[in-house]
Protein backbone atom coordinates (compact mmCIF):
# COMPACT_ATOMS: atom_id res chain seq x y z
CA UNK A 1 -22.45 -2.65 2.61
CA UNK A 2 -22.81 -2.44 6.51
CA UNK A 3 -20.67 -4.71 8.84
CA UNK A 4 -21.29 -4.04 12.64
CA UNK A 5 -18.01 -2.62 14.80
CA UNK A 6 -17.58 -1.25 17.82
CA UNK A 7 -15.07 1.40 18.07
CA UNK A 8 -13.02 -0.69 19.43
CA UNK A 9 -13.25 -3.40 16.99
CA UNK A 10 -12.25 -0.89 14.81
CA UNK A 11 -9.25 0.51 16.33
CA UNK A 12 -7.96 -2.90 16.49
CA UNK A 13 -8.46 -3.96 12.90
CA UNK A 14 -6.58 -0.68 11.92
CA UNK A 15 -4.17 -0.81 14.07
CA UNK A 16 -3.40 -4.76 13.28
CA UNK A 17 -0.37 -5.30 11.28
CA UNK A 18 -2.61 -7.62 8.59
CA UNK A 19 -2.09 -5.37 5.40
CA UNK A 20 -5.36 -7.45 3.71
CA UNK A 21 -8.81 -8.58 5.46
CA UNK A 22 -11.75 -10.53 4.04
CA UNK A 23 -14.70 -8.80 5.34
CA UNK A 24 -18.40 -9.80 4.51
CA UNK A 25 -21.00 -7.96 2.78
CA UNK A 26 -23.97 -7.42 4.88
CA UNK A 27 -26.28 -5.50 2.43
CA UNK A 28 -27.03 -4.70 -1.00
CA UNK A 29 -25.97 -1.18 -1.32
CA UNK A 30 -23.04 -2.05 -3.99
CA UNK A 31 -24.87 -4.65 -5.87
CA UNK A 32 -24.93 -5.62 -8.87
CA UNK A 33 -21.24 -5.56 -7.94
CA UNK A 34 -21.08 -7.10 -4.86
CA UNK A 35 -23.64 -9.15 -3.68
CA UNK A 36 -25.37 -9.54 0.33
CA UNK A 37 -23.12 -12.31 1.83
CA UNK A 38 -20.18 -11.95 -0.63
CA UNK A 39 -16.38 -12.16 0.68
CA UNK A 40 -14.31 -9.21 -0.41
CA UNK A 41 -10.57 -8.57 -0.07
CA UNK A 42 -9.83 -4.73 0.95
CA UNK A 43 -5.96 -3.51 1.27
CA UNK A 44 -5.41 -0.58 4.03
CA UNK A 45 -5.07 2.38 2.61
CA UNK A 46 -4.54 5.91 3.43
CA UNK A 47 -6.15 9.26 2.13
CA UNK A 48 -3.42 9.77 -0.18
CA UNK A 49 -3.75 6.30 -1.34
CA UNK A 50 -6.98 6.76 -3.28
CA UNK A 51 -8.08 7.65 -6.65
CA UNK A 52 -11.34 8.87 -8.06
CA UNK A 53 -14.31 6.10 -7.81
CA UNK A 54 -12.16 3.42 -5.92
CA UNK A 55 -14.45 1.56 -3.77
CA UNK A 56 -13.82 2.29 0.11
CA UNK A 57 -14.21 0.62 3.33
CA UNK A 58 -14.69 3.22 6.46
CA UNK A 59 -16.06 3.39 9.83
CA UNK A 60 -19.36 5.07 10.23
CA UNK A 61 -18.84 6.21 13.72
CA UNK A 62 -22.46 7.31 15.02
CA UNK A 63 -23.98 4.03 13.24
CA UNK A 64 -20.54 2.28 14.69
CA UNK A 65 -20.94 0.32 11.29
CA UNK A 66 -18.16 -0.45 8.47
CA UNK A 67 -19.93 0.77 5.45
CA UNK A 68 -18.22 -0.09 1.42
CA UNK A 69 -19.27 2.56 -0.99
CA UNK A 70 -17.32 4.24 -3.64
CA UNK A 71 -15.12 6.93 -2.98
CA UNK A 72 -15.97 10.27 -4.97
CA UNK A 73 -13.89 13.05 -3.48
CA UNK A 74 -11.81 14.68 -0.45
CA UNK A 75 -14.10 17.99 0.14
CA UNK A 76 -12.74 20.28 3.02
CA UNK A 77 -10.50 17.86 3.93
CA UNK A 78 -13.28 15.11 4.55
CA UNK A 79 -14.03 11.45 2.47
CA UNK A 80 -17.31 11.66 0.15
CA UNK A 81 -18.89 8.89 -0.74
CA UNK A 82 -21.75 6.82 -2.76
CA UNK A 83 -23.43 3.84 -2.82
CA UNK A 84 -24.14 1.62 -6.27
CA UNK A 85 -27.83 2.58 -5.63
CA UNK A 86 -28.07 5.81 -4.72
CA UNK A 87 -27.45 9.56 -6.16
CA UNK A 88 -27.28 10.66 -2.63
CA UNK A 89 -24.02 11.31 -1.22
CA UNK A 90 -22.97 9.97 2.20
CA UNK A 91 -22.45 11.94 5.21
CA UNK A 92 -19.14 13.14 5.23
CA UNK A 93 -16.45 10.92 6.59
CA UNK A 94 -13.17 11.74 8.47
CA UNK A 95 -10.13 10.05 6.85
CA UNK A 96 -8.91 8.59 10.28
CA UNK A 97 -11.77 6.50 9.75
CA UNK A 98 -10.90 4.96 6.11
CA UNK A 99 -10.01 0.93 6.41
CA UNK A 100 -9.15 0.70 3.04
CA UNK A 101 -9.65 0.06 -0.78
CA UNK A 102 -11.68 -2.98 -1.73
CA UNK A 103 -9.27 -5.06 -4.03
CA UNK A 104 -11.40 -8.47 -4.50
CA UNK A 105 -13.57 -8.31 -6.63
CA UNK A 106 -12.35 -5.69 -8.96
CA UNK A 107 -13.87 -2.84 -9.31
CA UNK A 108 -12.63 -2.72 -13.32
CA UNK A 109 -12.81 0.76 -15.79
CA UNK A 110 -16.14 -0.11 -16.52
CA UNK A 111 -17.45 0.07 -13.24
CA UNK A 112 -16.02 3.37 -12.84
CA UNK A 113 -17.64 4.74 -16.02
CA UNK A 114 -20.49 3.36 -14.98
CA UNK A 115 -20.66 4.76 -12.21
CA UNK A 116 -19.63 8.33 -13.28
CA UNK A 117 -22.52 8.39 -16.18
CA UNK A 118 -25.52 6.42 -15.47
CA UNK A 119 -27.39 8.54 -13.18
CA UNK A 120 -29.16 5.57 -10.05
CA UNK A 121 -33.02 6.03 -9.30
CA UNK A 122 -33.59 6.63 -6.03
């Protein structure tokens, strides 16, 4: 999921005092689960806020995008993450760039299984 931001954009959104947003899905990177064009709800969050396979919103700062992918582990004190459709891991993320955790649609304990066993062809 890409959405476009400036770094200012960005700033502001975090720094709003909305505790939800609705955000649109711009591509197809967590589909089957969310689709191109889909609303989702994501709460803010913080670092210490998330749990293993929670799906993320961040700011990609050198692609100044907002990018949803599923959160897989802190690793030297930085945010790793996956896409639905990938095995690759994403470039490392700093936390002062996490939005949130996506809370509409559900991401439910089968999605997380999922996502932990079945191995994506890239």
């Amino acid at each position: 999921m890409r959405v476009k931001y400036s770094q200012l954009d960005f700033i502001k959104i975090k720094k709003s005092k909305e505790t939800q947003l609705k955000i649109t899905i711009n591509s197809g990177s967590m589909e089957p689960w969310i689709g191109t064009n889909e609303v989702i709800t994501v709460e803010k969050a913080e670092l210490a806020d998330l749990q293993k396979y929670d799906p993320i919103i961040f700011w990609s700062p050198g692609l100044e995008i907002c990018i949803c992918h599923v959160f897989t582990e802190v690793r030297e004190g930085l945010i790793i993450t996956k896409s639905l459709i990938s095995n690759h891991e994403d470039p490392p993320t700093d936390p002062k760039y996490l939005l949130g955790k996506v809370i509409e649609p559900k991401f439910k304990w089968y999605h997380r299984l999922l996502f932990k066993y079945i191995k994506h062809d890239d």
